[in-house]
PDB file of N, CA and C in Angstrom:
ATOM      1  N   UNK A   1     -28.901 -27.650  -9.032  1.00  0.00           N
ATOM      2  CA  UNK A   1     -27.689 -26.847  -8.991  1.00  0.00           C
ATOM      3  C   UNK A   1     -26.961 -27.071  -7.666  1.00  0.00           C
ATOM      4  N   UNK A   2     -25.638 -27.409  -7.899  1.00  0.00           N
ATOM      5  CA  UNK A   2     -24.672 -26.829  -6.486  1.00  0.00           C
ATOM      6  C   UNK A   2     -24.670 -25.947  -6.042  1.00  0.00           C
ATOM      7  N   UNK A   3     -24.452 -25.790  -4.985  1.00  0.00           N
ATOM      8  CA  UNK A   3     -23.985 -24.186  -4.206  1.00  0.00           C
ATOM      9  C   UNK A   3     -23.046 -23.507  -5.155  1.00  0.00           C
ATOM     10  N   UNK A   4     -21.885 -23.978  -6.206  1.00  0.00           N
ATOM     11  CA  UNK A   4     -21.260 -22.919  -6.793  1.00  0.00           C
ATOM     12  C   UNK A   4     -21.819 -23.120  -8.388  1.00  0.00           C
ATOM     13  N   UNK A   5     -23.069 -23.617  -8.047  1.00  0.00           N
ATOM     14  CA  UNK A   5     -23.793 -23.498  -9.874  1.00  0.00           C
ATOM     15  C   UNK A   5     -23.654 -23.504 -10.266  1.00  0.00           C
ATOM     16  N   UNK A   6     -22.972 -25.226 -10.567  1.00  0.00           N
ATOM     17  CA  UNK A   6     -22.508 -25.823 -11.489  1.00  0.00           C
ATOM     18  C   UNK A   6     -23.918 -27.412 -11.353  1.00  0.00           C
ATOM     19  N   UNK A   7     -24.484 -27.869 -12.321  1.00  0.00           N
ATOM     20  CA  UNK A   7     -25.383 -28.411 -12.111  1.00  0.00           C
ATOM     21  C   UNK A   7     -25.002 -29.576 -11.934  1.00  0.00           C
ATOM     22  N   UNK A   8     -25.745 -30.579 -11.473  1.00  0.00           N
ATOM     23  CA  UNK A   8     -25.261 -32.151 -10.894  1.00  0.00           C
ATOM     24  C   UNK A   8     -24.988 -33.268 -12.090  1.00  0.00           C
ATOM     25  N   UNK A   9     -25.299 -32.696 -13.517  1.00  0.00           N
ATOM     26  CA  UNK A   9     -24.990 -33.783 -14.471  1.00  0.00           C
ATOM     27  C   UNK A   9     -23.815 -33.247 -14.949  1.00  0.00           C
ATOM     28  N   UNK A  10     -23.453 -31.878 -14.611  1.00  0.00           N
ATOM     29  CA  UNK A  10     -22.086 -31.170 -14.995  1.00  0.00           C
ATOM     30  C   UNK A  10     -21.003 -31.956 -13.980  1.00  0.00           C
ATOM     31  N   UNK A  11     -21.371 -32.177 -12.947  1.00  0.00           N
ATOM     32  CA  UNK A  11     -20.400 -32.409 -11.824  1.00  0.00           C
ATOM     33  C   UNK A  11     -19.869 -33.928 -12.103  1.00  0.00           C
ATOM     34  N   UNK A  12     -21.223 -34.522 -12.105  1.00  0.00           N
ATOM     35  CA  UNK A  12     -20.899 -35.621 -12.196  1.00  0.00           C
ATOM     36  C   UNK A  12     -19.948 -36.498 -12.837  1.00  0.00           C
ATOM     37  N   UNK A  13     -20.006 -35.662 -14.464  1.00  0.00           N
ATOM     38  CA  UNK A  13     -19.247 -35.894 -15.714  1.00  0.00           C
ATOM     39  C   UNK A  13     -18.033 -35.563 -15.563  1.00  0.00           C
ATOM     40  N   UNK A  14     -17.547 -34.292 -14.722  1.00  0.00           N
ATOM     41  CA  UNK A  14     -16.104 -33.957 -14.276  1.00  0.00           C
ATOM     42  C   UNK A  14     -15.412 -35.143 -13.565  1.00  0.00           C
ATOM     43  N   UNK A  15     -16.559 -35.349 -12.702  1.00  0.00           N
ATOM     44  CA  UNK A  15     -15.640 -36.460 -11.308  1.00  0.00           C
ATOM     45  C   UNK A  15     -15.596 -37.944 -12.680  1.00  0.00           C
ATOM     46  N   UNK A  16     -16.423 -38.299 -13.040  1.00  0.00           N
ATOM     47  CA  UNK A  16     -16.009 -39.344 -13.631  1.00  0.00           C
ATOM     48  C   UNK A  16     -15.204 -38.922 -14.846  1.00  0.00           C
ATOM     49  N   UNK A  17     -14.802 -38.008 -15.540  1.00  0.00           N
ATOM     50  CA  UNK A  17     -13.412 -37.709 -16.375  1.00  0.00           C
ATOM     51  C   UNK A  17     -12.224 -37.856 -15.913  1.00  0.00           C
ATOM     52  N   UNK A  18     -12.020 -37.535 -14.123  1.00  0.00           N
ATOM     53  CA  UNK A  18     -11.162 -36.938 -13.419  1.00  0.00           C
ATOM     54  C   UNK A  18     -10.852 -38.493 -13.391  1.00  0.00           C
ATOM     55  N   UNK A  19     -11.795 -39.685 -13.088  1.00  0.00           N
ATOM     56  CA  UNK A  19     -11.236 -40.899 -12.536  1.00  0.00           C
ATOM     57  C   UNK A  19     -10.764 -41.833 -13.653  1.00  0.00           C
ATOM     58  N   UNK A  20     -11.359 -41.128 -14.500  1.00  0.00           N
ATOM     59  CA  UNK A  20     -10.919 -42.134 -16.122  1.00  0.00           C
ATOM     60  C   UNK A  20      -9.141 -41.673 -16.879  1.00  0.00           C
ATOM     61  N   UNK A  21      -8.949 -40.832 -16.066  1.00  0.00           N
ATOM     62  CA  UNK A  21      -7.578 -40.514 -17.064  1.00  0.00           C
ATOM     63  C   UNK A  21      -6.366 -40.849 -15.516  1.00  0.00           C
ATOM     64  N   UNK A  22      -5.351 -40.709 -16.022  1.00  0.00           N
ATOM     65  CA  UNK A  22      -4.162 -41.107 -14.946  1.00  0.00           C
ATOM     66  C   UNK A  22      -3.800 -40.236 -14.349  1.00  0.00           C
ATOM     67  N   UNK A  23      -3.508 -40.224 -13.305  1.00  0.00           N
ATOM     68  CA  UNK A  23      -2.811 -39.040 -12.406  1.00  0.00           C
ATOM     69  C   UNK A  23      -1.186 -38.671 -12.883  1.00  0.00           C
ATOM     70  N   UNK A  24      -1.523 -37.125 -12.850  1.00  0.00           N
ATOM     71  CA  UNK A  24      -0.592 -36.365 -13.446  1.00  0.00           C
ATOM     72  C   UNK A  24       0.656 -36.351 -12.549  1.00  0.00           C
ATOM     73  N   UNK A  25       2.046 -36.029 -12.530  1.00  0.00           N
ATOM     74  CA  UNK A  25       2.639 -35.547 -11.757  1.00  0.00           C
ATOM     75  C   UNK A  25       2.009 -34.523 -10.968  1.00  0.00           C
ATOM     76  N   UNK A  26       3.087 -34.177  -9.545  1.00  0.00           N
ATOM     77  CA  UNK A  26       1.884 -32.997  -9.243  1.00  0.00           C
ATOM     78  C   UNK A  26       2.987 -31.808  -9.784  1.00  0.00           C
ATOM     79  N   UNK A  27       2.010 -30.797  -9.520  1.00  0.00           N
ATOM     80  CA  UNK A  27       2.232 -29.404  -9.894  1.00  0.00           C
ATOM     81  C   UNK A  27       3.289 -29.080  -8.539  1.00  0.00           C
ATOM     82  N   UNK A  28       4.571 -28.204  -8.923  1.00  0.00           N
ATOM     83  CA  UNK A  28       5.191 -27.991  -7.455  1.00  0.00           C
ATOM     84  C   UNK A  28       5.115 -26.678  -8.506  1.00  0.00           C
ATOM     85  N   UNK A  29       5.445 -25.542  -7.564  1.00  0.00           N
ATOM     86  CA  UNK A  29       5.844 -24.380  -7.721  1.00  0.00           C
ATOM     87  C   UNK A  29       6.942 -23.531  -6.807  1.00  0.00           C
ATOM     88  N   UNK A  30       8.103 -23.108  -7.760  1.00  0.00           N
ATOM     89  CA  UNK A  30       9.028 -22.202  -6.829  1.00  0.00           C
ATOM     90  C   UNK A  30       8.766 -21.047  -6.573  1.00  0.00           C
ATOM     91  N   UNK A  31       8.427 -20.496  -5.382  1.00  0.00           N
ATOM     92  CA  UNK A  31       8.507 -19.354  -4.882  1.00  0.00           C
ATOM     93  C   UNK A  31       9.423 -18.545  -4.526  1.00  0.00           C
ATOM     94  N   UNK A  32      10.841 -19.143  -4.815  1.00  0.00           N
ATOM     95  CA  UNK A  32      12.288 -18.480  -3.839  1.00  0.00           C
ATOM     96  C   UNK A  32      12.662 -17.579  -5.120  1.00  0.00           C
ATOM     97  N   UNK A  33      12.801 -16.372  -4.793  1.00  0.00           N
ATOM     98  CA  UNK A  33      12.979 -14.968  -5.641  1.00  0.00           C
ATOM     99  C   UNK A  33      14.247 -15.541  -6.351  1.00  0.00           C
ATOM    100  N   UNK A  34      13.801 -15.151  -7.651  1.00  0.00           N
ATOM    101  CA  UNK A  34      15.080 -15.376  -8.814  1.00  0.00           C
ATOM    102  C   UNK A  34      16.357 -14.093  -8.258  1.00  0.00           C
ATOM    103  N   UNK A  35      16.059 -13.107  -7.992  1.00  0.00           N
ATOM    104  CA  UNK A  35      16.926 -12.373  -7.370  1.00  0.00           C
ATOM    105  C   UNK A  35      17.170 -11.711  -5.986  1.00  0.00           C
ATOM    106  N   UNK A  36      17.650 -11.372  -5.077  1.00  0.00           N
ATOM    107  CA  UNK A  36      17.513 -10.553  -3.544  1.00  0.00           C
ATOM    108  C   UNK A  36      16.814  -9.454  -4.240  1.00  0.00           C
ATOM    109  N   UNK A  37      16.180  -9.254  -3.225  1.00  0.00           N
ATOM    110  CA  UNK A  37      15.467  -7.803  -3.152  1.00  0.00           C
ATOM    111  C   UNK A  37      16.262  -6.974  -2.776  1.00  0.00           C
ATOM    112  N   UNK A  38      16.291  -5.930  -3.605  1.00  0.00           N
ATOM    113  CA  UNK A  38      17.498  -4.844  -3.200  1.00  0.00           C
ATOM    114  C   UNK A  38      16.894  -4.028  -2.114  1.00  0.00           C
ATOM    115  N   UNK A  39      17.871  -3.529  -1.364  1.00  0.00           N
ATOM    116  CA  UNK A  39      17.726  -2.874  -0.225  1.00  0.00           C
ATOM    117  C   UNK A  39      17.347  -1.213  -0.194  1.00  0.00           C
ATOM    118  N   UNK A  40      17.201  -0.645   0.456  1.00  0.00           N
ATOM    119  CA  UNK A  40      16.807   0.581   0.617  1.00  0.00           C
ATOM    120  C   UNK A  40      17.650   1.530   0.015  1.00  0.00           C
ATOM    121  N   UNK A  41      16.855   2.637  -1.299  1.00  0.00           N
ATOM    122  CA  UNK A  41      17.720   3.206  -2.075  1.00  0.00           C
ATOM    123  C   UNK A  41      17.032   4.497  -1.658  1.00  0.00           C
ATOM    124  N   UNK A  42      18.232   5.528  -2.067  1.00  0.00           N
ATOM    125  CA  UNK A  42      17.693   7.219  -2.152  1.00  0.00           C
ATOM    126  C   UNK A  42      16.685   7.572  -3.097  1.00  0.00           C
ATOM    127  N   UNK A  43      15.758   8.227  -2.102  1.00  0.00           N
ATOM    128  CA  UNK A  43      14.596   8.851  -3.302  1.00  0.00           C
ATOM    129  C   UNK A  43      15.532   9.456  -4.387  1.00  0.00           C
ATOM    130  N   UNK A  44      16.140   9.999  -4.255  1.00  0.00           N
ATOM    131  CA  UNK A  44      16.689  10.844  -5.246  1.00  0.00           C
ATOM    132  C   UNK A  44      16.429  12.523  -5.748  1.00  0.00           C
ATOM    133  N   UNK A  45      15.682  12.582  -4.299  1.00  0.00           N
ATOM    134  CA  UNK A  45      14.874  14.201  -4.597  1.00  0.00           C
ATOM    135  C   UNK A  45      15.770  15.031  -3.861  1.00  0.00           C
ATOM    136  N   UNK A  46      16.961  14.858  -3.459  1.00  0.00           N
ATOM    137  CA  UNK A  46      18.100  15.522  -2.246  1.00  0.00           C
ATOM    138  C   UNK A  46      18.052  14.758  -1.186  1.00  0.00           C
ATOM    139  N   UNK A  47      17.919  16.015  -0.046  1.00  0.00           N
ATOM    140  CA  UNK A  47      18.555  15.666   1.170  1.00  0.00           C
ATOM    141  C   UNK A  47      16.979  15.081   1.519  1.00  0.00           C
ATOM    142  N   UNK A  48      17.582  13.883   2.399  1.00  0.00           N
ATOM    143  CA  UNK A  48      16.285  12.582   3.053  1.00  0.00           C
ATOM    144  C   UNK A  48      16.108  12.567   4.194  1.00  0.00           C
ATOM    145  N   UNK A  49      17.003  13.685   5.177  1.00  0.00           N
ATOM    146  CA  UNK A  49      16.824  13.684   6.347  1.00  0.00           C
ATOM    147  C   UNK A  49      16.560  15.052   6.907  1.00  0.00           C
ATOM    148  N   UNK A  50      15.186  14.376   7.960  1.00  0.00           N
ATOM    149  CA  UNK A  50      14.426  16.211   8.551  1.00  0.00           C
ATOM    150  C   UNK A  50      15.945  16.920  10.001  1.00  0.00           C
ATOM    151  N   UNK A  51      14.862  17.925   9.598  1.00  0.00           N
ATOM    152  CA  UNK A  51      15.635  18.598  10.668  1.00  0.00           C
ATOM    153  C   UNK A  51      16.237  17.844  12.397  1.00  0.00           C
ATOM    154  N   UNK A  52      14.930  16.926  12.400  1.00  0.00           N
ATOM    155  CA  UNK A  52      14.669  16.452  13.513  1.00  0.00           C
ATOM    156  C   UNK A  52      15.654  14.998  13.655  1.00  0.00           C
ATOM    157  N   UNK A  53      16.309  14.775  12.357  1.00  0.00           N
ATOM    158  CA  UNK A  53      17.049  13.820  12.394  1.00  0.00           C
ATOM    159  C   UNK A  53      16.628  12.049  12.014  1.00  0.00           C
ATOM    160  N   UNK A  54      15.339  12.515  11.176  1.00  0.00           N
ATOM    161  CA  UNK A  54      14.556  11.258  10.528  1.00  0.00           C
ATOM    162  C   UNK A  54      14.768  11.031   9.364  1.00  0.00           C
ATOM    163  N   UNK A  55      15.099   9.879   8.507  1.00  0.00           N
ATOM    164  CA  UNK A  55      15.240   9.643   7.264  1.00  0.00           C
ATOM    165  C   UNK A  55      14.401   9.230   6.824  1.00  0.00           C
ATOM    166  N   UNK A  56      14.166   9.119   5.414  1.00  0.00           N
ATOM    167  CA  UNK A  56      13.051   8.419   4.636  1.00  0.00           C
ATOM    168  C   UNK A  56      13.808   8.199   3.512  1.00  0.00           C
ATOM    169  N   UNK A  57      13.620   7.160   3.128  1.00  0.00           N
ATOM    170  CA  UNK A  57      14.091   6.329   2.033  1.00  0.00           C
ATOM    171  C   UNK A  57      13.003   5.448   1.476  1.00  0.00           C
ATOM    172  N   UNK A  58      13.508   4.608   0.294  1.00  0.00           N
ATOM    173  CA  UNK A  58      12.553   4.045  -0.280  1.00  0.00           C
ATOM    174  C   UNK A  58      12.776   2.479  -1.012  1.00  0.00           C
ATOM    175  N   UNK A  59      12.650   1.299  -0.960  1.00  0.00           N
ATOM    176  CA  UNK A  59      12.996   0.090  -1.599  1.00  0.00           C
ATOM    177  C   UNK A  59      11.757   0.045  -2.738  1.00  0.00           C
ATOM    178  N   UNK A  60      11.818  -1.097  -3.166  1.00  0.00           N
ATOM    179  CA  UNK A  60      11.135  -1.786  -4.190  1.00  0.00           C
ATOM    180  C   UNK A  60       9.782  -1.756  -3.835  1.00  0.00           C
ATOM    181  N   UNK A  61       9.450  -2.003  -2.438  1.00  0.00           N
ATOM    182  CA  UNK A  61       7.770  -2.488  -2.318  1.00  0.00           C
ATOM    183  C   UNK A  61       7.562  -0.911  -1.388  1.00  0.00           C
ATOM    184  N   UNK A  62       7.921  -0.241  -0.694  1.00  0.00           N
ATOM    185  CA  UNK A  62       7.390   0.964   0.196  1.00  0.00           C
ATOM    186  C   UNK A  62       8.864   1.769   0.466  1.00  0.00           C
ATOM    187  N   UNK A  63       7.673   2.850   1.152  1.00  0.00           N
ATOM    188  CA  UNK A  63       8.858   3.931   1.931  1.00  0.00           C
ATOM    189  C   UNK A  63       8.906   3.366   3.132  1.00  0.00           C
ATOM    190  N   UNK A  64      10.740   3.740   3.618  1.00  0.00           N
ATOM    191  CA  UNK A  64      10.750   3.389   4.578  1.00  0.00           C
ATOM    192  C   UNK A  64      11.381   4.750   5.481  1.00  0.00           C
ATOM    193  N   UNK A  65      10.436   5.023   6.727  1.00  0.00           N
ATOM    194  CA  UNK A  65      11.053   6.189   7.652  1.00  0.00           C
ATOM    195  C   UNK A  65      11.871   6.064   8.805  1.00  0.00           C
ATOM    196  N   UNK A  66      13.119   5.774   8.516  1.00  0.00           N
ATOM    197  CA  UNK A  66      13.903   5.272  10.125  1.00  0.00           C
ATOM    198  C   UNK A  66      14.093   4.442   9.864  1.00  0.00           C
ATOM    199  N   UNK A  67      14.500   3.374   8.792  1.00  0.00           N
ATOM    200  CA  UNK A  67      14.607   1.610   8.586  1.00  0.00           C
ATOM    201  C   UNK A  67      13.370   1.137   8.569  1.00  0.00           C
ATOM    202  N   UNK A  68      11.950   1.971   9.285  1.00  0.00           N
ATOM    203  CA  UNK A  68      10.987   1.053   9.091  1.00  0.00           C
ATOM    204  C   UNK A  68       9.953   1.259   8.027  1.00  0.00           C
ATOM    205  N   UNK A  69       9.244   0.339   7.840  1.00  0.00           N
ATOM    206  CA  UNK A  69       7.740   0.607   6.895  1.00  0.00           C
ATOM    207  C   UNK A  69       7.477   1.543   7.074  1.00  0.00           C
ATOM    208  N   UNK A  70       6.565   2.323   6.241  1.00  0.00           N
ATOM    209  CA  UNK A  70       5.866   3.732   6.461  1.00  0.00           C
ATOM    210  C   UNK A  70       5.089   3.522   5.331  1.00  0.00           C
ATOM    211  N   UNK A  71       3.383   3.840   5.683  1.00  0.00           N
ATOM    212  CA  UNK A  71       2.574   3.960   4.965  1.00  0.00           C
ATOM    213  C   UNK A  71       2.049   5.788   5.504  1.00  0.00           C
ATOM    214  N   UNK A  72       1.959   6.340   4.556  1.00  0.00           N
ATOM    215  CA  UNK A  72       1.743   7.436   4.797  1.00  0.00           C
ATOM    216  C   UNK A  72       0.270   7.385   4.669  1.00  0.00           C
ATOM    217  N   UNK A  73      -0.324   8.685   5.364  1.00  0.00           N
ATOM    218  CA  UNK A  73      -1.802   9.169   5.626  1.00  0.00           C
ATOM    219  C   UNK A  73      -2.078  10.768   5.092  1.00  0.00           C
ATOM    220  N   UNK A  74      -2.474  10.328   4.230  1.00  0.00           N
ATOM    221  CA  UNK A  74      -2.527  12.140   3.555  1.00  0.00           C
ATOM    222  C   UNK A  74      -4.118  12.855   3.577  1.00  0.00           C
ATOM    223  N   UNK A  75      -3.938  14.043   4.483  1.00  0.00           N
ATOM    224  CA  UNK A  75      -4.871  15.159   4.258  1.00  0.00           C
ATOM    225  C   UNK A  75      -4.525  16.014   3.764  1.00  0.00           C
ATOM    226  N   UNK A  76      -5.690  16.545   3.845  1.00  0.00           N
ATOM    227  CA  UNK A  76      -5.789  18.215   3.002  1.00  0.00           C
ATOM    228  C   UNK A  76      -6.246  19.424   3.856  1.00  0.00           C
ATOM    229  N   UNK A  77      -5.345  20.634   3.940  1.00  0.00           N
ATOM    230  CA  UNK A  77      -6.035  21.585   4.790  1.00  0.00           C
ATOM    231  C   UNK A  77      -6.081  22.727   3.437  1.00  0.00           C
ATOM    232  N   UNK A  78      -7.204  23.463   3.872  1.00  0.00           N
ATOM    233  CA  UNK A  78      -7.611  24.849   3.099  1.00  0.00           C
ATOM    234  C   UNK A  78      -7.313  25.821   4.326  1.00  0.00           C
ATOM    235  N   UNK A  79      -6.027  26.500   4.565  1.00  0.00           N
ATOM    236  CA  UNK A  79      -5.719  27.620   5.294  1.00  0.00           C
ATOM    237  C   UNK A  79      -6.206  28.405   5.020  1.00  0.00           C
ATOM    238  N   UNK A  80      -6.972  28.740   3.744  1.00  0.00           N
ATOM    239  CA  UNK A  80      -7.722  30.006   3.310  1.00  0.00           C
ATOM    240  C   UNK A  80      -8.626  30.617   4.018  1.00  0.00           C
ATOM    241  N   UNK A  81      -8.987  29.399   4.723  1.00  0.00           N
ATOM    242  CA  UNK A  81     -10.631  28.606   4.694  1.00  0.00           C
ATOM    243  C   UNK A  81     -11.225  28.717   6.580  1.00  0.00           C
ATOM    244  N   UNK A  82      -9.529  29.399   7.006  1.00  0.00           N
ATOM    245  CA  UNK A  82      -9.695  29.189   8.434  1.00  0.00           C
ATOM    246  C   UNK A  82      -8.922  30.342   9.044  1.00  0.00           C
ATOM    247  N   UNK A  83      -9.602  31.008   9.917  1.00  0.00           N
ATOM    248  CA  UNK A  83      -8.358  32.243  10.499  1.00  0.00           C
ATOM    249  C   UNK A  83      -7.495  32.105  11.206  1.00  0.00           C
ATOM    250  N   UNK A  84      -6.517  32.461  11.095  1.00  0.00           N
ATOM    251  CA  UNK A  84      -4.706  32.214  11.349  1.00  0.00           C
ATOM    252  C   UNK A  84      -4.628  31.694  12.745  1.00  0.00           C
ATOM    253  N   UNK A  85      -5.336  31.918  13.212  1.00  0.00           N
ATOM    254  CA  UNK A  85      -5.099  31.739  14.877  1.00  0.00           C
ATOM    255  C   UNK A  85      -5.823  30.337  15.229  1.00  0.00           C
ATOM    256  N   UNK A  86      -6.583  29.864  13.987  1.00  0.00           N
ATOM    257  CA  UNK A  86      -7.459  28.485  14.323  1.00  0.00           C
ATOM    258  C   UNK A  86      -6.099  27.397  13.779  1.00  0.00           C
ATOM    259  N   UNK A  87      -5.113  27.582  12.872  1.00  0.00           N
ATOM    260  CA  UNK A  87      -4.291  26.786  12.153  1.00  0.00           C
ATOM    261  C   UNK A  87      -3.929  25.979  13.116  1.00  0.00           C
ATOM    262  N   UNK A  88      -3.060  25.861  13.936  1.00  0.00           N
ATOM    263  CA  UNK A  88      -2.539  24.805  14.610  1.00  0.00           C
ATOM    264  C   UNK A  88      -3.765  23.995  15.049  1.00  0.00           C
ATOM    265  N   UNK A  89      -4.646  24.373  15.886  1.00  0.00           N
ATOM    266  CA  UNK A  89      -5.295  23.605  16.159  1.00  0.00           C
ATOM    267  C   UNK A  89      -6.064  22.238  15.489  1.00  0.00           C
ATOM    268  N   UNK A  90      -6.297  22.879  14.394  1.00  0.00           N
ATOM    269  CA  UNK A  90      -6.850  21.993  13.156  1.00  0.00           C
ATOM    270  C   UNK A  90      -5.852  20.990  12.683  1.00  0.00           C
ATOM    271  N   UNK A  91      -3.973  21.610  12.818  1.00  0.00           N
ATOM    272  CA  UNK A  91      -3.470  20.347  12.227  1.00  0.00           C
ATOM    273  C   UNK A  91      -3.264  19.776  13.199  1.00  0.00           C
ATOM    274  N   UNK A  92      -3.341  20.113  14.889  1.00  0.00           N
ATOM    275  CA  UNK A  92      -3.124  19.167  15.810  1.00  0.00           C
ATOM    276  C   UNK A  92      -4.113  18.144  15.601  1.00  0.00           C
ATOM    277  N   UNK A  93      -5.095  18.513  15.662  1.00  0.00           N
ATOM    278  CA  UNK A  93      -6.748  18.063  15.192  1.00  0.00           C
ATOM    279  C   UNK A  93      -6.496  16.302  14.414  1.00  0.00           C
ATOM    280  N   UNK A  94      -5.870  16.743  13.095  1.00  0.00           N
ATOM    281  CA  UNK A  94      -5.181  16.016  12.054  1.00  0.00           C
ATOM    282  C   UNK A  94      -4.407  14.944  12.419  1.00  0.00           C
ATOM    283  N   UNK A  95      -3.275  15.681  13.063  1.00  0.00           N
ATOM    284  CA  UNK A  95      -2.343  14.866  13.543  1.00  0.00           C
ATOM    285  C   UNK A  95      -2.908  13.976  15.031  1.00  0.00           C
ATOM    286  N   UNK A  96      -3.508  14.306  15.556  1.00  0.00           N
ATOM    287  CA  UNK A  96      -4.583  12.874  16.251  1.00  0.00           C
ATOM    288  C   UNK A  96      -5.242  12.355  15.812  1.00  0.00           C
ATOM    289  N   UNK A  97      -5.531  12.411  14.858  1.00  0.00           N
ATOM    290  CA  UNK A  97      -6.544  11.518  14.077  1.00  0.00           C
ATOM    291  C   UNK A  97      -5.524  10.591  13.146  1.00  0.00           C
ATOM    292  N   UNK A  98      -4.386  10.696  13.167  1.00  0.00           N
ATOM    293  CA  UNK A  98      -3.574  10.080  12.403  1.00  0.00           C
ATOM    294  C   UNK A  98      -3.294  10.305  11.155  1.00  0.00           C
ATOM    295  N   UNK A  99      -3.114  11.887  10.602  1.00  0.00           N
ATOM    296  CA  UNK A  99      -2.880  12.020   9.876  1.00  0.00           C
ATOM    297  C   UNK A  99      -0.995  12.377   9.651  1.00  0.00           C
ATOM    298  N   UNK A 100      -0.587  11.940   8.763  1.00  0.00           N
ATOM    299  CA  UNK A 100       0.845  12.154   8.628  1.00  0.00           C
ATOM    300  C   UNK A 100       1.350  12.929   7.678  1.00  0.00           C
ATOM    301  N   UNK A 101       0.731  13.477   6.444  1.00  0.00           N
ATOM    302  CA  UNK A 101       1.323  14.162   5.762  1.00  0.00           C
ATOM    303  C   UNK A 101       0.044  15.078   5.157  1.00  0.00           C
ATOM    304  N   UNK A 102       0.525  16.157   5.277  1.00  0.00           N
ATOM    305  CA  UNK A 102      -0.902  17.395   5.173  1.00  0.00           C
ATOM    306  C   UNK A 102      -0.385  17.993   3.388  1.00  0.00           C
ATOM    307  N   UNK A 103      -1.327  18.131   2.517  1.00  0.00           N
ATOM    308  CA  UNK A 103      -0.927  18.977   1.487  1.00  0.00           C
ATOM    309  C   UNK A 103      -2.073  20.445   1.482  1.00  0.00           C
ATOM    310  N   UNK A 104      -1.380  21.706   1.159  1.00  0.00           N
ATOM    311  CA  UNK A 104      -2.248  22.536   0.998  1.00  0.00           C
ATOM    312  C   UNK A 104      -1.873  23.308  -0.136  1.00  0.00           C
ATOM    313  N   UNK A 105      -2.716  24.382  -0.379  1.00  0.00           N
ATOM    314  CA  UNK A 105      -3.226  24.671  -1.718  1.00  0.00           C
ATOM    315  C   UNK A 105      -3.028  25.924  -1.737  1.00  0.00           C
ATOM    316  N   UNK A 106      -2.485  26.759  -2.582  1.00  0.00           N
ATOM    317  CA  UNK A 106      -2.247  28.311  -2.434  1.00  0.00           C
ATOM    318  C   UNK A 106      -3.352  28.554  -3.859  1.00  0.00           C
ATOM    319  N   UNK A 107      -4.093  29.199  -3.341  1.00  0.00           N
ATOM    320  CA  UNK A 107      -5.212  29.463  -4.428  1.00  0.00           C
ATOM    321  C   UNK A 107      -4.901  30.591  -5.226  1.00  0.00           C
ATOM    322  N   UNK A 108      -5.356  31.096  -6.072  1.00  0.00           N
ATOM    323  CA  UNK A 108      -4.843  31.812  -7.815  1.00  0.00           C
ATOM    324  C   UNK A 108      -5.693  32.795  -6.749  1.00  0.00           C
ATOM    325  N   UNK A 109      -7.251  32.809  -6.346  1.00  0.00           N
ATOM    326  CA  UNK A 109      -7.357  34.195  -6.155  1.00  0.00           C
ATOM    327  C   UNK A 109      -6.676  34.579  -5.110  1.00  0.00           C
ATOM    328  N   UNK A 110      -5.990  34.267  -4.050  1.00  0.00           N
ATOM    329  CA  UNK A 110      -5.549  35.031  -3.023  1.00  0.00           C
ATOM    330  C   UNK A 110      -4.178  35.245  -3.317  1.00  0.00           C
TER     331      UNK A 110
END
């Protein structure tokens, strides 16, 4: 056997098929986009800009925050789960660790 286990009377028979027939044209392939990539469109959920004066928008392949890429980082906090006076700390906590977008949970029993 070869390293990609294919056995040596298998191989052999390929390479001598490969030398018995004529060489093909080669294969080219186009890569240049049949169309432009359209540019940065409105989510469409309203207004796209924070208080703070940041936009987020969105193209074809990602969101973009400010013109640039943005891959978002999503946690989860349980405020339930923590007494009022610990909250900031925990999302500062978050937000050094690199978190960027927090979702939380308003629970049925409370």
């Amino acid at each position: 056997m070869t390293p990609y286990g294919i056995s040596a009377r298998l191989l052999a028979a390929l390479l001598l098929l490969a030398r018995t027939h004529a060489p093909a044209d080669p294969l080219t392939i186009d890569l240049t986009p049949a169309l432009p990539a359209p540019g940065p469109v409105e989510l469409g959920q309203g207004e796209t800009k924070s208080p703070d004066g940041h936009t987020l928008t969105a193209d074809n392949r990602s969101l973009l925050l400010d013109g640039k890429r943005f891959i978002p980082v999503v946690g989860e906090f349980h405020y339930s789960r923590y007494p009022a006076n610990e909250w900031r700390d925990e999302l500062l906590k978050m937000k050094a660790g690199g978190i960027t977008v927090v979702s939380c949970y308003v629970f049925w029993i409370h």
